[in-house]
N, C-alpha and C. Protein backbone atom coordinates (compact mmCIF):
# COMPACT_ATOMS: atom_id res chain seq x y z
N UNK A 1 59.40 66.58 97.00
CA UNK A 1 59.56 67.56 98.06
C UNK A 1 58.22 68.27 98.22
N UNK A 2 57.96 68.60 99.18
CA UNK A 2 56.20 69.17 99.55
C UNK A 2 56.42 70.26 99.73
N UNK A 3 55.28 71.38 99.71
CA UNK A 3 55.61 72.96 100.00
C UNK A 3 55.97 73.16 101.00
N UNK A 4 55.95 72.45 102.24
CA UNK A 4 56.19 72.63 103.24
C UNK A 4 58.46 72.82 103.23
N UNK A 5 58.69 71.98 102.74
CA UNK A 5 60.33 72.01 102.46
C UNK A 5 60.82 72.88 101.95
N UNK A 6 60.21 73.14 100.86
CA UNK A 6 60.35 74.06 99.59
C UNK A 6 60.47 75.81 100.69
N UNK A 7 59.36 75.82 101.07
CA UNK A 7 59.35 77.06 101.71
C UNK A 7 60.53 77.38 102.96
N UNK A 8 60.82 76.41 103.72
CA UNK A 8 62.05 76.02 104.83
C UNK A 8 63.08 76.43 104.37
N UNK A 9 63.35 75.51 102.76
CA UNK A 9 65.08 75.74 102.23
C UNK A 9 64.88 77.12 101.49
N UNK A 10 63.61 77.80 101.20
CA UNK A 10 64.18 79.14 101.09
C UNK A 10 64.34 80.13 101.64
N UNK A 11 63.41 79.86 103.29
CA UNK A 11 63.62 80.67 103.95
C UNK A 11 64.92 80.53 104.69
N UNK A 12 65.65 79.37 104.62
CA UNK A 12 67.38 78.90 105.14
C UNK A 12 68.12 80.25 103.83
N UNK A 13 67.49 79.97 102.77
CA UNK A 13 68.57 80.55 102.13
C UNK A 13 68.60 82.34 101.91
N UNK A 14 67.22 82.68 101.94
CA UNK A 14 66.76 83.98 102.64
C UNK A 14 67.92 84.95 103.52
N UNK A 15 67.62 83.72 104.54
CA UNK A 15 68.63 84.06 106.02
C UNK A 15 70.06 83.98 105.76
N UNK A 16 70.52 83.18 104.68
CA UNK A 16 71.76 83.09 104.74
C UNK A 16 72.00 84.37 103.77
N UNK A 17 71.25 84.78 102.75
CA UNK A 17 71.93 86.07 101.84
C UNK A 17 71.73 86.97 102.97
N UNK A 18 70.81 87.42 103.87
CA UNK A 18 71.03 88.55 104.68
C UNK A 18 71.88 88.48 105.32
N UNK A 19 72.67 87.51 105.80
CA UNK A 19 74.02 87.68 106.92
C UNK A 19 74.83 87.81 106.27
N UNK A 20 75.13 86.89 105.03
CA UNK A 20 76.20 87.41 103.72
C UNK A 20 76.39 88.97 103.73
N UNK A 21 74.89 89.60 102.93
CA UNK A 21 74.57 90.88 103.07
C UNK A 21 75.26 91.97 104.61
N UNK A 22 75.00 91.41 105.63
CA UNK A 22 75.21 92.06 106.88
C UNK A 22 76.80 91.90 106.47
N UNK A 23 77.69 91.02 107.03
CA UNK A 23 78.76 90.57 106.63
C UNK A 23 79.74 91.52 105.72
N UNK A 24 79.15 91.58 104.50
CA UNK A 24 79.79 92.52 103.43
C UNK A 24 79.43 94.15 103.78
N UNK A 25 77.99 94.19 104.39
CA UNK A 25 78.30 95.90 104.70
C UNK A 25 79.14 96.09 105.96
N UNK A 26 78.63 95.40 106.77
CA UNK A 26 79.79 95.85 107.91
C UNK A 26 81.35 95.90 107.93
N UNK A 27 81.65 94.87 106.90
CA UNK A 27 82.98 94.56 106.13
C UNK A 27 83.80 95.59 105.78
N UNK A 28 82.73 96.70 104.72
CA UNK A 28 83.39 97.85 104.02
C UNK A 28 83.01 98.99 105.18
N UNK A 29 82.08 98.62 105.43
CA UNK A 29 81.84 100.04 106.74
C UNK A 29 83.53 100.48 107.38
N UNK A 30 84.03 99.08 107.97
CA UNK A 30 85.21 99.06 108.80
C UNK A 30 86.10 99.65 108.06
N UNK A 31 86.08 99.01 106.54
CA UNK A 31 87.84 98.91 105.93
C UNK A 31 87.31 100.71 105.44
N UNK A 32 86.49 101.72 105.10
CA UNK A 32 86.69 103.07 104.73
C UNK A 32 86.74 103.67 106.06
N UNK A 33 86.17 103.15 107.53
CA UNK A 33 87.09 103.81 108.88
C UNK A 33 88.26 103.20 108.92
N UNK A 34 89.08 102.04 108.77
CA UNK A 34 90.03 102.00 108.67
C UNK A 34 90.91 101.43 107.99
N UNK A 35 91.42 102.08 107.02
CA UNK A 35 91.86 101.54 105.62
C UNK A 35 92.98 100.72 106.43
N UNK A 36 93.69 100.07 105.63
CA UNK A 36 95.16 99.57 106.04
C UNK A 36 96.36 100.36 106.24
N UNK A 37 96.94 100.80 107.22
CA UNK A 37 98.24 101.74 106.98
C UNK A 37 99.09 101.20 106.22
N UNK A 38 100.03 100.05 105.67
CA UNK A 38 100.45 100.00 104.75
C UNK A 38 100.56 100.01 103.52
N UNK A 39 98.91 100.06 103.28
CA UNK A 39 98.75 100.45 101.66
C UNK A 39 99.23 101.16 101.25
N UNK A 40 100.15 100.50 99.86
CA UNK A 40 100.54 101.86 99.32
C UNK A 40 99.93 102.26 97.79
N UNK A 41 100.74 103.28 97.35
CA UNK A 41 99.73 103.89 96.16
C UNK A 41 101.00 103.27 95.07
N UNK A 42 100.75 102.96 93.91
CA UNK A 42 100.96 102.45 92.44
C UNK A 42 100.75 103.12 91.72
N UNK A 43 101.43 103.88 90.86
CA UNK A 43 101.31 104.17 89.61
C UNK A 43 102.14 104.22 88.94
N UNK A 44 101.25 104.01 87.26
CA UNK A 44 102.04 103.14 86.28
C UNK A 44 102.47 105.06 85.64
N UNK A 45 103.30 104.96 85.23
CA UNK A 45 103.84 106.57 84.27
C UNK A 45 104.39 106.13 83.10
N UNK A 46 103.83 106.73 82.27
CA UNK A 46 104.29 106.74 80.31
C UNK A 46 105.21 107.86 80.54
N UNK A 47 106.39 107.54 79.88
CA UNK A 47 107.13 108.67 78.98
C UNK A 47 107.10 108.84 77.56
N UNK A 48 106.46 109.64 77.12
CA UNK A 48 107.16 109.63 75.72
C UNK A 48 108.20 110.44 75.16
N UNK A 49 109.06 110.24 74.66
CA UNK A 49 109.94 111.37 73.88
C UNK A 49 109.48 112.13 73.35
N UNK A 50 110.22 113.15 73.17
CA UNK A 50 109.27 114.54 72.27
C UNK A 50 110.57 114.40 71.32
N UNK A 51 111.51 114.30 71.02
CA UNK A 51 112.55 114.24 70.14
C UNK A 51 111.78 113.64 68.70
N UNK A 52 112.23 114.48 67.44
CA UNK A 52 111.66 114.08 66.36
C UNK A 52 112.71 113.69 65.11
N UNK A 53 114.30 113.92 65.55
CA UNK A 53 115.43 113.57 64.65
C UNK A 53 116.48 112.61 66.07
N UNK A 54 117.28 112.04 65.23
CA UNK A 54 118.61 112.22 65.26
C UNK A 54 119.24 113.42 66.23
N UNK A 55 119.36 114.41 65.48
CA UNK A 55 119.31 115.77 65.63
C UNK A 55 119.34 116.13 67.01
N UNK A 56 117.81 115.98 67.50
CA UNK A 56 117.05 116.16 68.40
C UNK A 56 117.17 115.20 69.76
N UNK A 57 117.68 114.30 69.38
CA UNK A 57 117.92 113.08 70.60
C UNK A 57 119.59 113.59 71.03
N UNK A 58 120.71 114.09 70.00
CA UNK A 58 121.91 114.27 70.53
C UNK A 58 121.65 115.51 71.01
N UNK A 59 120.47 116.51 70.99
CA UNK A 59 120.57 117.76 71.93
C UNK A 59 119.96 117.33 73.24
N UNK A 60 118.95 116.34 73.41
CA UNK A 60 118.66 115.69 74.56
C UNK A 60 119.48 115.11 75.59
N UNK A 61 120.55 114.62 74.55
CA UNK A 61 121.44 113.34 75.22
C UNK A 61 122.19 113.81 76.85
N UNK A 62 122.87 115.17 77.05
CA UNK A 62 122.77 115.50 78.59
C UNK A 62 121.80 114.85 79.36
N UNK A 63 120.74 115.80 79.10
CA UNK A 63 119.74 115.42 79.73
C UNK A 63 118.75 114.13 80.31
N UNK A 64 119.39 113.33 79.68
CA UNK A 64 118.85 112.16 79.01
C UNK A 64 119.90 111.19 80.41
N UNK A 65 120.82 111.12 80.58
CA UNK A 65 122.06 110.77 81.29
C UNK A 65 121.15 111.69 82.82
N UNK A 66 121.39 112.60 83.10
CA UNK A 66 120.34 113.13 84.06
C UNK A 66 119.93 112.32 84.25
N UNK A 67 118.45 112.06 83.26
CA UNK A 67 117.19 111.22 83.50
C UNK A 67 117.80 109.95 83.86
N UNK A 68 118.78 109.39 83.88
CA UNK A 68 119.06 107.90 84.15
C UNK A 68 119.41 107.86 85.75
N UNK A 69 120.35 108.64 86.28
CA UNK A 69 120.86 109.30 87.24
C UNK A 69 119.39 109.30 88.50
N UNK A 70 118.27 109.96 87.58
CA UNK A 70 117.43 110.51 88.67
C UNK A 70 116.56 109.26 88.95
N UNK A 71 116.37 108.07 87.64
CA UNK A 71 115.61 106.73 87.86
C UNK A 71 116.03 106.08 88.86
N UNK A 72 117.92 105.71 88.83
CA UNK A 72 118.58 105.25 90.00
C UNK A 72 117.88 105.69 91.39
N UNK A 73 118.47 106.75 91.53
CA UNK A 73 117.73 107.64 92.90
C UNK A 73 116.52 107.08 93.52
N UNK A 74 115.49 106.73 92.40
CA UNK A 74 114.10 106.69 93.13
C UNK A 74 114.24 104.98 93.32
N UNK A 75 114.79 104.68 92.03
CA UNK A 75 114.73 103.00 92.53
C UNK A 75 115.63 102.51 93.83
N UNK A 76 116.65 103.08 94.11
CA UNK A 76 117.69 103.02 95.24
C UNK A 76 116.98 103.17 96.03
N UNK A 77 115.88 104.47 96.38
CA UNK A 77 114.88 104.68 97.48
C UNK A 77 113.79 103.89 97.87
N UNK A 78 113.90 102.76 97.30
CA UNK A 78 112.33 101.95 96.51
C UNK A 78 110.84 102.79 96.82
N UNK A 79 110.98 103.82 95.53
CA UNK A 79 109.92 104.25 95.03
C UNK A 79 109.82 103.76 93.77
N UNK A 80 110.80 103.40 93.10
CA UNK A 80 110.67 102.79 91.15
C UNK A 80 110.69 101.42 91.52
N UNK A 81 109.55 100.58 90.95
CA UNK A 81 109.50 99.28 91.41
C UNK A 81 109.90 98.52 90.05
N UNK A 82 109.73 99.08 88.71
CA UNK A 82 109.86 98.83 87.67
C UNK A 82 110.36 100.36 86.44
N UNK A 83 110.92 100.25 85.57
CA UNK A 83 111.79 101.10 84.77
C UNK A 83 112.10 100.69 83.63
N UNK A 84 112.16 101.43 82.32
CA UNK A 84 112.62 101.03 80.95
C UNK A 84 111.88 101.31 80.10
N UNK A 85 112.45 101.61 78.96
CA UNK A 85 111.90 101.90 77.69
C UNK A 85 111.50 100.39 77.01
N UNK A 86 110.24 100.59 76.28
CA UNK A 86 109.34 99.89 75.39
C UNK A 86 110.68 98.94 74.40
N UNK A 87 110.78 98.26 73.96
CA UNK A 87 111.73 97.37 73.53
C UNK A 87 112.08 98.38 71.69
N UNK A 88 110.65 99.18 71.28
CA UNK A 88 110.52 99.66 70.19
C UNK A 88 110.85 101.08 70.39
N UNK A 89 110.81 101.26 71.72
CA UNK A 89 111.25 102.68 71.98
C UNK A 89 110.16 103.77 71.71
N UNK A 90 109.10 103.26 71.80
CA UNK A 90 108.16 104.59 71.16
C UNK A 90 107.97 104.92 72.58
N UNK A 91 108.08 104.43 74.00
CA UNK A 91 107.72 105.30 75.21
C UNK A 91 108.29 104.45 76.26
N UNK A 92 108.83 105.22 77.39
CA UNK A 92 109.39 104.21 78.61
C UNK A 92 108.25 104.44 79.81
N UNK A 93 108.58 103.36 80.58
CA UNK A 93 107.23 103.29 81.31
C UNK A 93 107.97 102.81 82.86
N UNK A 94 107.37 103.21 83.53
CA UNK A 94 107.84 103.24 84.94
C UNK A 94 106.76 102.80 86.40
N UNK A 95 106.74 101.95 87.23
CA UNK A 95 105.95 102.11 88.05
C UNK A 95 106.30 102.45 89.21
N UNK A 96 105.84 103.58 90.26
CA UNK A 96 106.24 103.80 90.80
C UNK A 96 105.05 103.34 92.74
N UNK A 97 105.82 103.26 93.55
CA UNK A 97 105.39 102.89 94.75
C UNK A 97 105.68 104.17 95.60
N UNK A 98 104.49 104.81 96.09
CA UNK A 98 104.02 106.18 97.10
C UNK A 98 103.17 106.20 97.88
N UNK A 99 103.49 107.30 98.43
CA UNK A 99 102.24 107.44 99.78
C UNK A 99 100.95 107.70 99.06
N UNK A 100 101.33 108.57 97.96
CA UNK A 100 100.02 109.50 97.13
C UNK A 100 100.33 109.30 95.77
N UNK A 101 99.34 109.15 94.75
CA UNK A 101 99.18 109.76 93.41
C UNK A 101 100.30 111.26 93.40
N UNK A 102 99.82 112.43 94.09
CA UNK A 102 100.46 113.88 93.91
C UNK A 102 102.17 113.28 94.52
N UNK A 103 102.49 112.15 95.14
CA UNK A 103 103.67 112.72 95.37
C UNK A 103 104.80 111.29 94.04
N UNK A 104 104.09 110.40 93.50
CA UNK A 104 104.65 109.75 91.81
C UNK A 104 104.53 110.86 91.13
N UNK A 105 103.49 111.76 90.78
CA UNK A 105 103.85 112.76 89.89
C UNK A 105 104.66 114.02 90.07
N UNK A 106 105.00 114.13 91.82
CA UNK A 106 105.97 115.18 91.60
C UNK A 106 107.44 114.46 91.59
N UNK A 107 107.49 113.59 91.73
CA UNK A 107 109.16 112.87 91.91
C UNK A 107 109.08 112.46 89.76
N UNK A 108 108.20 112.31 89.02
CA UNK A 108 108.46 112.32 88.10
C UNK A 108 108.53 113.51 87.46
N UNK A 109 107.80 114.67 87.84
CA UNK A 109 108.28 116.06 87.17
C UNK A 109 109.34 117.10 87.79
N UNK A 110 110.42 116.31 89.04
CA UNK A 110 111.49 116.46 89.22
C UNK A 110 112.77 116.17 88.21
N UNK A 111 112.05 114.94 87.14
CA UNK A 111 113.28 114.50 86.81
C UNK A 111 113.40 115.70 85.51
N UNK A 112 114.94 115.70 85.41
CA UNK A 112 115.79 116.73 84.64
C UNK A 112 115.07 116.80 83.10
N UNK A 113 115.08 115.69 82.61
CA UNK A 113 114.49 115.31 81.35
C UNK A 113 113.11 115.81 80.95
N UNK A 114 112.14 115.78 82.42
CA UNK A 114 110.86 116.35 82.37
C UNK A 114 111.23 117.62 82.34
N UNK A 115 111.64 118.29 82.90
CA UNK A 115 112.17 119.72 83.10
C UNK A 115 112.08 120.28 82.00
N UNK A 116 112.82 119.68 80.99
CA UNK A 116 113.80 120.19 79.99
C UNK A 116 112.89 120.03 78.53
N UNK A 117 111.90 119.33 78.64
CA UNK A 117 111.09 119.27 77.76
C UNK A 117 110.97 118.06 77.20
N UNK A 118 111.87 116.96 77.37
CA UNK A 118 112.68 115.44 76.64
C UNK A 118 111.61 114.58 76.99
N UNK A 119 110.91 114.57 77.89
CA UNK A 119 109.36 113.67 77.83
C UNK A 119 108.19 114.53 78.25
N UNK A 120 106.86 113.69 77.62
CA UNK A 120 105.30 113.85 78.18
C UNK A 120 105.28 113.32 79.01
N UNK A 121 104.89 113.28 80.05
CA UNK A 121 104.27 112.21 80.94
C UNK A 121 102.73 111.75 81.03
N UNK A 122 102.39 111.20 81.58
CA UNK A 122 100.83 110.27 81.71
C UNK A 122 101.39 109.27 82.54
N UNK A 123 100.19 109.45 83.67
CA UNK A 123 99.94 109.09 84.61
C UNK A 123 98.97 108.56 84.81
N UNK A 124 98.94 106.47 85.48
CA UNK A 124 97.48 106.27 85.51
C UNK A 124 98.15 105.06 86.80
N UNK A 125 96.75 105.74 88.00
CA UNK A 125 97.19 104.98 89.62
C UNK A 125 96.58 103.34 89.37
N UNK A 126 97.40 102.58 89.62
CA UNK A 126 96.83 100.98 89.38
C UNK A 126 96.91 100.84 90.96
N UNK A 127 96.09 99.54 90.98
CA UNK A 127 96.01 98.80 92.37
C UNK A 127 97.20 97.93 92.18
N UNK A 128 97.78 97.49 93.20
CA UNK A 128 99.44 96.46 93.68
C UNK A 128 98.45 94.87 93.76
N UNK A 129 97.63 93.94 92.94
CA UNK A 129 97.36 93.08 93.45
C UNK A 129 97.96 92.07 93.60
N UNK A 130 99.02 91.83 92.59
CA UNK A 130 100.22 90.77 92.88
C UNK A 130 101.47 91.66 92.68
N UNK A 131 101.77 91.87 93.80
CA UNK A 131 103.19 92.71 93.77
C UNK A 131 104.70 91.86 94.84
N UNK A 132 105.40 91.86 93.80
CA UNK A 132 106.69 90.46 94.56
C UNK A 132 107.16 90.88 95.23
N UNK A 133 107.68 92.06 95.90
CA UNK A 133 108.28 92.67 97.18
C UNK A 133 107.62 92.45 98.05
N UNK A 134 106.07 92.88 98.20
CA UNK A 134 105.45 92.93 98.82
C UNK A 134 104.88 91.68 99.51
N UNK A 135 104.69 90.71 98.21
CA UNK A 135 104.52 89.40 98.67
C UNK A 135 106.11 88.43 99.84
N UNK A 136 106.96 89.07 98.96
CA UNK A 136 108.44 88.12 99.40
C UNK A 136 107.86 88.91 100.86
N UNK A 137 108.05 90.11 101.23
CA UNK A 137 108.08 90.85 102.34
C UNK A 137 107.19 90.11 103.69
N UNK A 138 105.84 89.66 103.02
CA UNK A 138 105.16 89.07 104.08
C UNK A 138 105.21 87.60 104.18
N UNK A 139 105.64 86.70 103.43
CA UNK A 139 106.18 85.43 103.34
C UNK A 139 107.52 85.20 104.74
N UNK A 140 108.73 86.25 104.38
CA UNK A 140 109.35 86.34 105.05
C UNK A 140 109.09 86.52 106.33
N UNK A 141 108.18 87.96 106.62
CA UNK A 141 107.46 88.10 107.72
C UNK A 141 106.85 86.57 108.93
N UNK A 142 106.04 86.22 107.91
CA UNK A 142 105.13 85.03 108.01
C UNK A 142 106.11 83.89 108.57
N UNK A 143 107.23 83.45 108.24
CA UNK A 143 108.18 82.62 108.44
C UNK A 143 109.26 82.69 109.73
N UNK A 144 109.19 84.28 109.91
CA UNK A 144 109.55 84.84 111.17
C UNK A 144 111.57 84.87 110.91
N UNK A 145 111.83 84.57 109.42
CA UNK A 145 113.43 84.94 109.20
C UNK A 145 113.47 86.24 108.82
């Protein structure tokens, strides 16, 4: 190959990272003017028990029945996309589907159990990148049934 080529295929490839380049800024330029309206927000929520007996779990246990009561509710609403305690029980974990971060953490410090002192919470917002509702939802869509 002679300098003459050499210099051609890099100035081809030059040109091709700057339109790449163009491409990807104009890309994100658009999507932060206009995000997607259906995005929604994800977050994953830890419970832990604060109960330290026996004792302490049968003074919970009202409350506790509450807290089951109020999981229904949100999952019935489909805001709880997922629900349940750790198989070992050291913390139950929940994900929830919202408009906002502020409005998973106030539908979780609604529930009775939070109230009452019977869990911590922790809160951490994940991205939905494979999410099965969402997927079945546009499949279906896509299929036009």
């Amino acid at each position: 190959m002679n300098s003459r080529s050499r210099f051609q295929n890099a100035g081809r490839a030059a040109a091709g990272l700057a339109v790449l380049v163009v491409c990807l800024w104009a890309g994100a330029a658009r999507t932060q003017q206009n995000p997607p309206a259906a995005q929604k927000q994800y977050t994953l929520v830890l419970l832990y028990p604060q109960w330290k007996s026996e004792e302490e779990v049968a003074k919970f246990m009202p409350v506790l029945r509450e807290h089951a009561a109020h999981m229904t509710k949100l999952f019935e609403a489909d805001k709880l996309v997922f629900g349940g305690p750790r198989v070992d029980r050291v913390y139950g974990m929940g994900i929830l589907e919202t408009e906002t971060a502020e409005e998973a953490e106030r539908l979780m410090r609604d529930d009775p159990a939070v109230k009452a002192a019977a869990f911590r919470l922790e809160f951490y917002p994940v991205q939905g990148a494979f999410v099965r509702k969402a997927n079945a939802a546009a499949a279906q869509a896509k299929s036009g049934s």
